[in-house]
N, C-alpha and C. Protein backbone atom coordinates (compact mmCIF):
# COMPACT_ATOMS: atom_id res chain seq x y z
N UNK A 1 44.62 16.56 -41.56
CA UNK A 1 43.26 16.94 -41.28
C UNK A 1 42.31 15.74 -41.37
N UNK A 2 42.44 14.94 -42.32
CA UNK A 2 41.03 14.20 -42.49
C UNK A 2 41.75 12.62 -41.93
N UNK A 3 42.79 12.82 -41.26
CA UNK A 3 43.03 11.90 -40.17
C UNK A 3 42.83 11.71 -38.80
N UNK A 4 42.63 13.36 -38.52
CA UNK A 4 42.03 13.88 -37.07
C UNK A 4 40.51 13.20 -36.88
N UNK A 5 39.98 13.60 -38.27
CA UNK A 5 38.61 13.37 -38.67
C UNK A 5 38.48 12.37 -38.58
N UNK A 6 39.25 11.15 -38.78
CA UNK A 6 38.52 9.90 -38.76
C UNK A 6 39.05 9.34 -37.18
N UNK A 7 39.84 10.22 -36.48
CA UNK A 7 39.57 9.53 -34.79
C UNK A 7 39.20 10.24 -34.34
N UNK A 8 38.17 11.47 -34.81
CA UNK A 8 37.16 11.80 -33.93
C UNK A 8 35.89 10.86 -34.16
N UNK A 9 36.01 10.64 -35.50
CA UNK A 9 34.66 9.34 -36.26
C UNK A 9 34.80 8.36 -34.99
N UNK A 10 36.43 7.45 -34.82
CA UNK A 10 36.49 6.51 -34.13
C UNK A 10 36.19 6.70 -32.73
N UNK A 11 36.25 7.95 -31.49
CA UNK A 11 35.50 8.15 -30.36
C UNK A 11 34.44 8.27 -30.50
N UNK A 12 33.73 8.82 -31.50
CA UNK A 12 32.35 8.77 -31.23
C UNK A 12 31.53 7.21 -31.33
N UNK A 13 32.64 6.75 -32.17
CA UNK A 13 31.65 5.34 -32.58
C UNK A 13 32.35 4.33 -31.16
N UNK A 14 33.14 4.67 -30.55
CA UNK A 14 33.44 4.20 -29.36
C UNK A 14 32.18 4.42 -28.01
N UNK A 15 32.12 5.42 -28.35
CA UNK A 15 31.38 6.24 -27.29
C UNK A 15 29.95 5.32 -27.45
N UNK A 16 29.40 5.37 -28.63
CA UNK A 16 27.57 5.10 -29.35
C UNK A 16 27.79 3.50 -28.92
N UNK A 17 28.69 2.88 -29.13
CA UNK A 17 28.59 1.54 -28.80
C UNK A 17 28.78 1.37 -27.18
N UNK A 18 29.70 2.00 -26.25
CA UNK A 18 29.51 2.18 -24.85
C UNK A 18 27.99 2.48 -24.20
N UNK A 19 27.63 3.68 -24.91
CA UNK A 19 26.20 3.67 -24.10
C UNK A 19 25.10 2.81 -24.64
N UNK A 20 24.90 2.19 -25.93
CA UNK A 20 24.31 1.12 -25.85
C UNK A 20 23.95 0.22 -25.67
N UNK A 21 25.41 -0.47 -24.99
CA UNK A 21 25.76 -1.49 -23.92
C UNK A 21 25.17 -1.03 -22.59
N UNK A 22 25.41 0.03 -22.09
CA UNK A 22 25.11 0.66 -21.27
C UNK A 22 22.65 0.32 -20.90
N UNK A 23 22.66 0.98 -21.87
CA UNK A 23 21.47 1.07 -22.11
C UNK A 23 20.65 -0.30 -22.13
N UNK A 24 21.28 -1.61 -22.63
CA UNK A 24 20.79 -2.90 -22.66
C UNK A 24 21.08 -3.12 -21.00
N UNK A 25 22.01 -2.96 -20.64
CA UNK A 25 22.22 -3.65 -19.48
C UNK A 25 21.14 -2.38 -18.18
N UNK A 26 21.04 -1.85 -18.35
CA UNK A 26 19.83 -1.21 -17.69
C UNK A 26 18.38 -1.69 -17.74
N UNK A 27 18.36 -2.17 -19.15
CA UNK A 27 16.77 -2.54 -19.43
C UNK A 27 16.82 -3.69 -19.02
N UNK A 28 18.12 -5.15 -19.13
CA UNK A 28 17.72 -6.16 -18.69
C UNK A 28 17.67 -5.83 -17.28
N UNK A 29 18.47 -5.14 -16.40
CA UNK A 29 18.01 -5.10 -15.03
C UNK A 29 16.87 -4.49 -14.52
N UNK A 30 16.22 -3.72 -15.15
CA UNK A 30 14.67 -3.61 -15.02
C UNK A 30 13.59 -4.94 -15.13
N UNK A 31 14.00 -5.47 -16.38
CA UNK A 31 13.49 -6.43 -16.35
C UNK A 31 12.97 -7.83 -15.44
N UNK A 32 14.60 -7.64 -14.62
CA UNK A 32 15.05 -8.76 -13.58
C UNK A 32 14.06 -8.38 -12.17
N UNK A 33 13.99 -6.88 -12.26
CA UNK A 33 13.47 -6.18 -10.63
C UNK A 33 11.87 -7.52 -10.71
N UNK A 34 11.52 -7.55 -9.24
CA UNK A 34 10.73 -8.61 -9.04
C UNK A 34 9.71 -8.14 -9.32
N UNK A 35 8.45 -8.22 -9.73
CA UNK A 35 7.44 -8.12 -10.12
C UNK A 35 6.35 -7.80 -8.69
N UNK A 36 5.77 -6.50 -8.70
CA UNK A 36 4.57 -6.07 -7.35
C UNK A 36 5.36 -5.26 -6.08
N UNK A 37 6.84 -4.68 -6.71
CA UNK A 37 7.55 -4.04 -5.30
C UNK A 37 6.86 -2.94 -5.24
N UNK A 38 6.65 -2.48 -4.02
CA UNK A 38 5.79 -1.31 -4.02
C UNK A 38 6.80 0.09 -4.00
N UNK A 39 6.17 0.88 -4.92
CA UNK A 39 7.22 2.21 -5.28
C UNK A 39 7.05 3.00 -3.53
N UNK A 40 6.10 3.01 -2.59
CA UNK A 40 6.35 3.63 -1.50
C UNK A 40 6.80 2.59 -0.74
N UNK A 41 7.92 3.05 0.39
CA UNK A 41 8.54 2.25 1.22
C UNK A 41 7.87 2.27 2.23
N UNK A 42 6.48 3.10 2.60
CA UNK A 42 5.75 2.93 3.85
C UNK A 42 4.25 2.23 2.83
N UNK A 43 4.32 1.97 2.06
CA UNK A 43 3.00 0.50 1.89
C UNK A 43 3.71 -0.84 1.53
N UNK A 44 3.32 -1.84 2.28
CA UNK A 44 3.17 -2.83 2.12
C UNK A 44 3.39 -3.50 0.70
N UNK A 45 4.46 -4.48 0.37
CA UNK A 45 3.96 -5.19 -1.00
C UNK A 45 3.48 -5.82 -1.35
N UNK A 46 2.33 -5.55 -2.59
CA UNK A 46 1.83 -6.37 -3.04
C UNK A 46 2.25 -8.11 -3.16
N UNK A 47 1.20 -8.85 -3.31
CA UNK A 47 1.65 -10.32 -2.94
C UNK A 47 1.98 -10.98 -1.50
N UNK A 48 2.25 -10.00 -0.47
CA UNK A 48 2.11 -10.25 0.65
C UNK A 48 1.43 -10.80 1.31
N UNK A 49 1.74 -12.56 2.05
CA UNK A 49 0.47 -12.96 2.78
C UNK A 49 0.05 -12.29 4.29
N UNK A 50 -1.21 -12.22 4.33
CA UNK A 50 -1.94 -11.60 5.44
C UNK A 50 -1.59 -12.51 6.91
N UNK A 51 -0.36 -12.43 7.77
CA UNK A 51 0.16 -13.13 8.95
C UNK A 51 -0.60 -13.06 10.02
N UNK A 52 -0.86 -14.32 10.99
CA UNK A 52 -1.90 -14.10 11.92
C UNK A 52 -1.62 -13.21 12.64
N UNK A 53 -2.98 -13.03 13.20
CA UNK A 53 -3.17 -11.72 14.19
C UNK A 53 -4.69 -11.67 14.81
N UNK A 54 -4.57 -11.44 15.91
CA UNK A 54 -5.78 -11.33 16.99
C UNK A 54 -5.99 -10.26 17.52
N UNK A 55 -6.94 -9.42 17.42
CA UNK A 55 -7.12 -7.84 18.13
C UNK A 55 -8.30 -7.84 18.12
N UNK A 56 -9.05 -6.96 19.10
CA UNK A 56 -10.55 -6.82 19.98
C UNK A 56 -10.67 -5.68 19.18
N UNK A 57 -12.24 -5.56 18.54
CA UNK A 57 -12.43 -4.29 17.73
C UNK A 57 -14.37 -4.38 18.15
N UNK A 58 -14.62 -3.28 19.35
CA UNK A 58 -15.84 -3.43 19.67
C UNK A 58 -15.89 -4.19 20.69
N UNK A 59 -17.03 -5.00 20.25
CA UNK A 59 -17.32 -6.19 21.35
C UNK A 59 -16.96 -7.78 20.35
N UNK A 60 -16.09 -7.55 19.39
CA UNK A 60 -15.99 -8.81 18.55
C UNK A 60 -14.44 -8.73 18.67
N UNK A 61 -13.78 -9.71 18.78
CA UNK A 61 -12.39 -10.26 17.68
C UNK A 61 -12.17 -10.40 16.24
N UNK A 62 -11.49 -9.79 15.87
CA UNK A 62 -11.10 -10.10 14.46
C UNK A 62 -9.88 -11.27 14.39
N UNK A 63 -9.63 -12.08 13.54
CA UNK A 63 -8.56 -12.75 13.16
C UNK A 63 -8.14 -13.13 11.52
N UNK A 64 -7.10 -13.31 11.47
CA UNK A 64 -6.72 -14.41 10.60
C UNK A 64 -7.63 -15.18 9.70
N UNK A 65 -7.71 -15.96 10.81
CA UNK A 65 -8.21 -17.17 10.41
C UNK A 65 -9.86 -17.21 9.81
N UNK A 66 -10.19 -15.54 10.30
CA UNK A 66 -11.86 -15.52 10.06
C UNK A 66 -11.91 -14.44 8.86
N UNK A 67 -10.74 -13.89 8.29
CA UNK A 67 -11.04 -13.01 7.16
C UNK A 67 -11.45 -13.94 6.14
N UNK A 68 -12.88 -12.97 5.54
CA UNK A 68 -13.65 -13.13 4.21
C UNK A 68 -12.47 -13.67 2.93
N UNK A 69 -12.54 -14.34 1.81
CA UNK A 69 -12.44 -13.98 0.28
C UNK A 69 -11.93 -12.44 0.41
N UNK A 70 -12.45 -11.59 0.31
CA UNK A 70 -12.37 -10.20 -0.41
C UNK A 70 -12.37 -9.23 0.89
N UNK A 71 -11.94 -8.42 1.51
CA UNK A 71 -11.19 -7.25 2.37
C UNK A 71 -10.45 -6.26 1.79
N UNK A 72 -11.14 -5.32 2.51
CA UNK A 72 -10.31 -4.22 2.24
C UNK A 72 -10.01 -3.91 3.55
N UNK A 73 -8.43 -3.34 4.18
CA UNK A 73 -8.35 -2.84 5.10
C UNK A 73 -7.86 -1.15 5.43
N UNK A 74 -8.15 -0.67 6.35
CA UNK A 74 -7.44 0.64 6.29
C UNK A 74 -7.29 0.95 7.86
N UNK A 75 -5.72 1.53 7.70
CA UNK A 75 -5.03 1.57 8.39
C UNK A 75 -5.28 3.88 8.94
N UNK A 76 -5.37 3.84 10.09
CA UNK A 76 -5.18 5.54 10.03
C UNK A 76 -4.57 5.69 11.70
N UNK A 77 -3.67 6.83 11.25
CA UNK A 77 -2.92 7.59 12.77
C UNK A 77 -3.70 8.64 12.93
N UNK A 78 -4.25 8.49 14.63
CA UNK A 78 -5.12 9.58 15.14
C UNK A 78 -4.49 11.31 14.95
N UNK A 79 -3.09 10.73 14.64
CA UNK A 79 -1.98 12.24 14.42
C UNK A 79 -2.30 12.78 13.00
N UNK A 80 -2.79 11.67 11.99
CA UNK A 80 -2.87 11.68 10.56
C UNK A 80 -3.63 12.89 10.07
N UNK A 81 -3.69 14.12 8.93
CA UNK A 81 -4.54 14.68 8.72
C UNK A 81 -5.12 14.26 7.53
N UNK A 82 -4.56 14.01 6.36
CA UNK A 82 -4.88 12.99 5.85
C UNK A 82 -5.88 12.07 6.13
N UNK A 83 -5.33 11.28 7.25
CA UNK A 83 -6.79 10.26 7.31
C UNK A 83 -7.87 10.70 7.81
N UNK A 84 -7.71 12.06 8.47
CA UNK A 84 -9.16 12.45 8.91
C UNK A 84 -9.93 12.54 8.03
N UNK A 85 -9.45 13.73 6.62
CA UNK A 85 -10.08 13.57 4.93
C UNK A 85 -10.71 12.25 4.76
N UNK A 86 -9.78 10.97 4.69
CA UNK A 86 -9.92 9.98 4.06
C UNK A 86 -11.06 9.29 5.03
N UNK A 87 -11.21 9.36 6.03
CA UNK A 87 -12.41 8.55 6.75
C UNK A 87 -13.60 9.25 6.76
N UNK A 88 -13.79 10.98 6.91
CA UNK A 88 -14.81 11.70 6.23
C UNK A 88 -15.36 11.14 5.17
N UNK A 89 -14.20 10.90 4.38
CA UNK A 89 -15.00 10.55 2.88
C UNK A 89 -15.69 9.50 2.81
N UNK A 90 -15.13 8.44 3.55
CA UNK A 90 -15.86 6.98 4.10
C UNK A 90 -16.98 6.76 4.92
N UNK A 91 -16.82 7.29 5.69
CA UNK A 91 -18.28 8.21 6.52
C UNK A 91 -19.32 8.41 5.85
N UNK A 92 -19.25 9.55 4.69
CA UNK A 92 -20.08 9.90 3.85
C UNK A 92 -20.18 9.17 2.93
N UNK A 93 -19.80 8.71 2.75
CA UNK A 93 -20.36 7.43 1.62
C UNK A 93 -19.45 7.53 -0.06
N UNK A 94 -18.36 8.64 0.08
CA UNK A 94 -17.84 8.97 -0.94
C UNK A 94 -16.66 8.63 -1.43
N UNK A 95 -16.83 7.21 -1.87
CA UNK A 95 -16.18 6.48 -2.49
C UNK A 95 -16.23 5.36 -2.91
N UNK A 96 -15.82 4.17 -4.08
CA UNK A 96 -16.21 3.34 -4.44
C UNK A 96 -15.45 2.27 -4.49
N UNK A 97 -15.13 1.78 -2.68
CA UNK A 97 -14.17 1.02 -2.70
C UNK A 97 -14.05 -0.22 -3.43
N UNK A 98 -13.04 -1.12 -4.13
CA UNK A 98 -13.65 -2.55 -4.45
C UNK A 98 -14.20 -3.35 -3.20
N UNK A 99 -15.15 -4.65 -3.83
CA UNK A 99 -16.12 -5.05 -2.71
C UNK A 99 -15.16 -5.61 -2.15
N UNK A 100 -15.87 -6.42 -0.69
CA UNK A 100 -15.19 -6.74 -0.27
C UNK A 100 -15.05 -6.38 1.59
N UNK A 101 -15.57 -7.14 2.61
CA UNK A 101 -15.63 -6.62 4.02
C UNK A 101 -15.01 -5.92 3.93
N UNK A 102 -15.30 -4.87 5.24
CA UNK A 102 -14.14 -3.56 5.66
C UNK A 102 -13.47 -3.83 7.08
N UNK A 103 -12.57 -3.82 7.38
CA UNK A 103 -11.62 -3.65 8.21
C UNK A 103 -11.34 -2.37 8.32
N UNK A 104 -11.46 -2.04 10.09
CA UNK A 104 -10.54 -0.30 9.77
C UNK A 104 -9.45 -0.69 10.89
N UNK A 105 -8.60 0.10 11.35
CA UNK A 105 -7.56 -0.06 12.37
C UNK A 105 -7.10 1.33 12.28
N UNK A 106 -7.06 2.15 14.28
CA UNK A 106 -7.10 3.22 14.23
C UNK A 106 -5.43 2.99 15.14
N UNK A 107 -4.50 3.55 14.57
CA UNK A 107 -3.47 3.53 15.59
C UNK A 107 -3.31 4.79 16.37
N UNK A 108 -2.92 4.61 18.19
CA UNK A 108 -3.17 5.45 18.83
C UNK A 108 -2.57 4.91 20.33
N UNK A 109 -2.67 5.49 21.01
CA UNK A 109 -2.68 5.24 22.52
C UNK A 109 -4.42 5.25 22.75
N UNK A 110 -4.47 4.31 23.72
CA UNK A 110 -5.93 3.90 24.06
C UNK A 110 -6.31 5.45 25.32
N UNK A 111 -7.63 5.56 24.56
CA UNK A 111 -8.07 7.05 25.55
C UNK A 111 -8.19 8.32 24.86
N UNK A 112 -7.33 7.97 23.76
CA UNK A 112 -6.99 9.01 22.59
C UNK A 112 -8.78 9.70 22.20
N UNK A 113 -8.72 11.27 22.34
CA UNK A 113 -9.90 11.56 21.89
C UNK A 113 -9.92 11.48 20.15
N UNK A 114 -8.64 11.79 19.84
CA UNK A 114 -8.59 11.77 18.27
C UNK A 114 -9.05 10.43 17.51
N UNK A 115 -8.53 9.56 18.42
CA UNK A 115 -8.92 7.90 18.02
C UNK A 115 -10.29 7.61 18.54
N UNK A 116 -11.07 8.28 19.25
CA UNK A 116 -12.38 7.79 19.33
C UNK A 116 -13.43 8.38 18.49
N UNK A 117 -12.90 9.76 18.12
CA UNK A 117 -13.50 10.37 16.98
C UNK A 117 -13.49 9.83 15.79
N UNK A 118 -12.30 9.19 15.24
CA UNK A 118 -11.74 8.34 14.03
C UNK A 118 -12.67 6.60 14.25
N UNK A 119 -12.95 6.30 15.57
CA UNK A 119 -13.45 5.05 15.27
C UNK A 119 -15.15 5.77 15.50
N UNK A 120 -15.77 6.37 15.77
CA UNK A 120 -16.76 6.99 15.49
C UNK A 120 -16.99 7.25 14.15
N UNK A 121 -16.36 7.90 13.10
CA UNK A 121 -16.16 7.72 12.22
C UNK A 121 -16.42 6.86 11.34
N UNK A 122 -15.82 5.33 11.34
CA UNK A 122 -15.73 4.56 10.61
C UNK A 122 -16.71 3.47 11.39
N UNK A 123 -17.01 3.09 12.65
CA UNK A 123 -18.04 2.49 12.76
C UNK A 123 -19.18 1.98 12.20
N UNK A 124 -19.52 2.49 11.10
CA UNK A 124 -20.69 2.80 10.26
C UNK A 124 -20.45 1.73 9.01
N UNK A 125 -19.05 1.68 9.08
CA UNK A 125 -18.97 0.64 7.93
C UNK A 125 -17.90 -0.51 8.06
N UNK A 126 -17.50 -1.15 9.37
CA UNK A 126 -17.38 -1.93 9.63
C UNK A 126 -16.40 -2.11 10.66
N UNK A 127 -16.32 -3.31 11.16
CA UNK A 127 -15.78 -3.02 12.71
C UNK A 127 -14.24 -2.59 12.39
N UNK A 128 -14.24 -1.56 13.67
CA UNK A 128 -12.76 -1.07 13.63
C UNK A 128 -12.05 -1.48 15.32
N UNK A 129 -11.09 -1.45 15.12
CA UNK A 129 -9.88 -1.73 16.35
C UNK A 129 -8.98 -0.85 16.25
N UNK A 130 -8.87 -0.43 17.46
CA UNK A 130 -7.90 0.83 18.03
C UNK A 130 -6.47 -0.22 18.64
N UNK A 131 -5.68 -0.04 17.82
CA UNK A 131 -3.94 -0.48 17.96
C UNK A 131 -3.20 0.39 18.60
N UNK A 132 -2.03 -0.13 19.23
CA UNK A 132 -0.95 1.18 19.65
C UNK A 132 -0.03 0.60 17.91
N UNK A 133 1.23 1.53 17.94
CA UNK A 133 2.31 1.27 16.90
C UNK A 133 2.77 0.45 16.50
N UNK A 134 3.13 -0.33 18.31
CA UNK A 134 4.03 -1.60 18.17
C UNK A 134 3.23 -2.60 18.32
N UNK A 135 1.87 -2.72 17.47
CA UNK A 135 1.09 -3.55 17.64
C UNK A 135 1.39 -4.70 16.88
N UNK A 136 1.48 -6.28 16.62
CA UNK A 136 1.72 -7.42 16.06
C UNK A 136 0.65 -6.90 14.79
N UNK A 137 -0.52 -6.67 14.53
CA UNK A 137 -1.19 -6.71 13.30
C UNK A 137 -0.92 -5.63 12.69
N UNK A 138 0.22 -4.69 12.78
CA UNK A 138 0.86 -4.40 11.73
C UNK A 138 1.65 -5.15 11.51
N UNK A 139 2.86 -5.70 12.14
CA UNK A 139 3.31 -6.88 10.71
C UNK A 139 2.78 -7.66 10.29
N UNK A 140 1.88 -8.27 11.03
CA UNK A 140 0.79 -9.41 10.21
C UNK A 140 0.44 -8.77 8.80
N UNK A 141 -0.21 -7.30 8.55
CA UNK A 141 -0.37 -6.66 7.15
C UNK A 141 0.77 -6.09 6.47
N UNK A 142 1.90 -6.62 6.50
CA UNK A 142 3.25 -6.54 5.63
C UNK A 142 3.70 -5.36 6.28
N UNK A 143 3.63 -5.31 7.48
CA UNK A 143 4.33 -3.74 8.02
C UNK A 143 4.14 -2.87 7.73
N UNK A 144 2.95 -1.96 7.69
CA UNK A 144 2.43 -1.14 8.00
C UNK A 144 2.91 0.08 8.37
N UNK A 145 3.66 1.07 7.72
CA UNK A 145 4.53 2.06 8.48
C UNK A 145 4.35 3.23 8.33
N UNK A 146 3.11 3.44 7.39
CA UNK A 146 2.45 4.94 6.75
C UNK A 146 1.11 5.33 6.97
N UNK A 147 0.48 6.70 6.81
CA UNK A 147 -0.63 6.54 7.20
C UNK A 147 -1.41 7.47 6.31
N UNK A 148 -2.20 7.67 5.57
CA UNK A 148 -3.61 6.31 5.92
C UNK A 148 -2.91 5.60 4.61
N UNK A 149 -3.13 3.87 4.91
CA UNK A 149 -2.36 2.81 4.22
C UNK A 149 -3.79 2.09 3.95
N UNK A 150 -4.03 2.05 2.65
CA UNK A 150 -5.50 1.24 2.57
C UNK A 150 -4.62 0.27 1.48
N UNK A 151 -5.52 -1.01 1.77
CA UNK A 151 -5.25 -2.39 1.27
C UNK A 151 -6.24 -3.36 0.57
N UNK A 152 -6.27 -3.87 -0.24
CA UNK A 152 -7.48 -4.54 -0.99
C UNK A 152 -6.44 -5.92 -1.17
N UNK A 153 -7.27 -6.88 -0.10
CA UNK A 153 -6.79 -8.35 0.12
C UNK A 153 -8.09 -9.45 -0.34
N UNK A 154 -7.34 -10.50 -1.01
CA UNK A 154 -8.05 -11.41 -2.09
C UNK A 154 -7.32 -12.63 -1.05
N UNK A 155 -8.17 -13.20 -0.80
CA UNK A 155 -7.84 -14.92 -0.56
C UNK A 155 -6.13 -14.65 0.33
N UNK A 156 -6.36 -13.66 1.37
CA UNK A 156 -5.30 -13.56 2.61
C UNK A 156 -4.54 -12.98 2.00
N UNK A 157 -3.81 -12.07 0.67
CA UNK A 157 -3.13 -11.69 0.13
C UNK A 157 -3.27 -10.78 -0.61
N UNK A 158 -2.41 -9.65 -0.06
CA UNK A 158 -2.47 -8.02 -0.26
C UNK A 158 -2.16 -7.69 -1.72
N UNK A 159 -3.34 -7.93 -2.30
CA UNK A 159 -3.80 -7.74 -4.24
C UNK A 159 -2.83 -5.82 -4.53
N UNK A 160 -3.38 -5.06 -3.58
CA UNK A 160 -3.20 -3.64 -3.79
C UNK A 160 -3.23 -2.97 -2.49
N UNK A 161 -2.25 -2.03 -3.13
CA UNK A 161 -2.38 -1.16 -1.41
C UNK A 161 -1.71 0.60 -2.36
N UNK A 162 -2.69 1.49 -1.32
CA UNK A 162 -2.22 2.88 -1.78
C UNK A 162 -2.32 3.63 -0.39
N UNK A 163 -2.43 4.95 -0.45
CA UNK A 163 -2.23 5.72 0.92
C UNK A 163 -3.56 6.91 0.65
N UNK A 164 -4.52 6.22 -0.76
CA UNK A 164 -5.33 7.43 -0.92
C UNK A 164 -6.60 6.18 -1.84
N UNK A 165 -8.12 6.42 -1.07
CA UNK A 165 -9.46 5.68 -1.61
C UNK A 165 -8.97 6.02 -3.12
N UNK A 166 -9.22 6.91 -3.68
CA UNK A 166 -9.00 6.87 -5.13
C UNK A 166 -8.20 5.73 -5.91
N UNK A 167 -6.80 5.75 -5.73
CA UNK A 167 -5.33 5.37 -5.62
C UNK A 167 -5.90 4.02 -5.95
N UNK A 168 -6.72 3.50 -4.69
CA UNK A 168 -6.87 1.91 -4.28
C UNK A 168 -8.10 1.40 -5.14
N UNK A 169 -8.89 2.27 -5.63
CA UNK A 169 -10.09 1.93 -6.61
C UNK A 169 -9.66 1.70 -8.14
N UNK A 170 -8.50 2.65 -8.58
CA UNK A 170 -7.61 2.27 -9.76
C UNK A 170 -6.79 1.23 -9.68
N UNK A 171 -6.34 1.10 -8.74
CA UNK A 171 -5.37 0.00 -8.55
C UNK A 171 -6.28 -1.15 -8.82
N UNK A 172 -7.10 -1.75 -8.00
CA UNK A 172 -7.95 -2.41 -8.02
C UNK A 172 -8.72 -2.89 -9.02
N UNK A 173 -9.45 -1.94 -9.75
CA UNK A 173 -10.16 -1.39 -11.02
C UNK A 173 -9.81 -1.96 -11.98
N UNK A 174 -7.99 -1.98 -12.09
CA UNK A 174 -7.59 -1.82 -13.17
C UNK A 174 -7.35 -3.12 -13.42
N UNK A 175 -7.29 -4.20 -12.18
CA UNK A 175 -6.80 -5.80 -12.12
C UNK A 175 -5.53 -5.62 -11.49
N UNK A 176 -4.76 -4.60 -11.58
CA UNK A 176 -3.10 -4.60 -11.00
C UNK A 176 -2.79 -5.08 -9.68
N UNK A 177 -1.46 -5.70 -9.58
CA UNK A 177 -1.09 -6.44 -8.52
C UNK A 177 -0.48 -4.84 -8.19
N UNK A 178 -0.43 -4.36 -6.70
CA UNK A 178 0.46 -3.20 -6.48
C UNK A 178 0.91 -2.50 -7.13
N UNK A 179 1.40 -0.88 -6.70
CA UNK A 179 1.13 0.63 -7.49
C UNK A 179 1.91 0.26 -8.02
């Protein structure tokens, strides 16, 4: 009997030392993961530099080479319901983005009534450009593949990015490099 007992003692203390090993080698590989990956696979990661790009928004060009210090950009699909919310709210004045010029970018087929409503919309607070999908200034903004994708860029480089004004004011707010 109290020999059974001591190799059940010895699996368990087999076992407590397995998953502890276990458990270190999990935390150092957390540790190792790179620092600013973004937990959604449709935003952009943080640290990302802002790649050139040229697109007509209005009667002006935007580029590269002419973004401010401080930008925020936002990205919306005329299909999006979501971004209709989210540019309402921008419209109205209800929200407190960090400073910083505004960029909007409406993706769409050109003609789109949904996309002229959406740049109607955002007009009001700074120039916007109507993109198709396979437009180059989404990869220029780290590929772009979700919608609405708002971005808060410091010195050409995507500080924060979320898919919701709130999201991007904490992020921001808080000093954090990406969610």
């Amino acid at each position: 009997m109290l020999a059974s007992l001591w190799g059940v003692v010895a699996v368990l203390a087999v076992a407590t030392v397995l998953n502890l090993l276990l458990c270190l080698a999990v935390i150092r590989k957390l540790r190792a993961a790179p620092a600013g990956v973004a937990e959604d696979p449709h935003l952009p990661v943080a640290g990302t530099a802002v790649g050139d790009f040229t697109v007509p928004a209005g009667g002006a060009v935007l580029r590269r080479a002419a973004l401010p210090g401080a930008v925020v950009a936002g990205f919306f699909s005329a299909s999006c319901a979501p971004c209709k919310t989210t540019i309402a709210r921008i419209a109205a004045g209800e929200h407190d983005l960090p400073s910083g010029e505004r960029l909007w970018f409406v993706v769409a087929d050109a003609g789109d009534p949904a996309a002229e409503a959406m740049v109607a919309g955002l007009s009001g607070s700074g120039p916007v450009a109507v993109v198709d999908g396979a437009d180059p200034v989404l990869r220029a903004f780290g590929g772009v593949n979700g919608y609405p994708t708002l971005l808060e860029i410091r010195d050409g480089t995507i500080r924060a990015a979320a898919h919701d004004l709130d999201e991007l004011r904490s992020l921001a707010g808080a000093g954090r490099v990406g969610p």
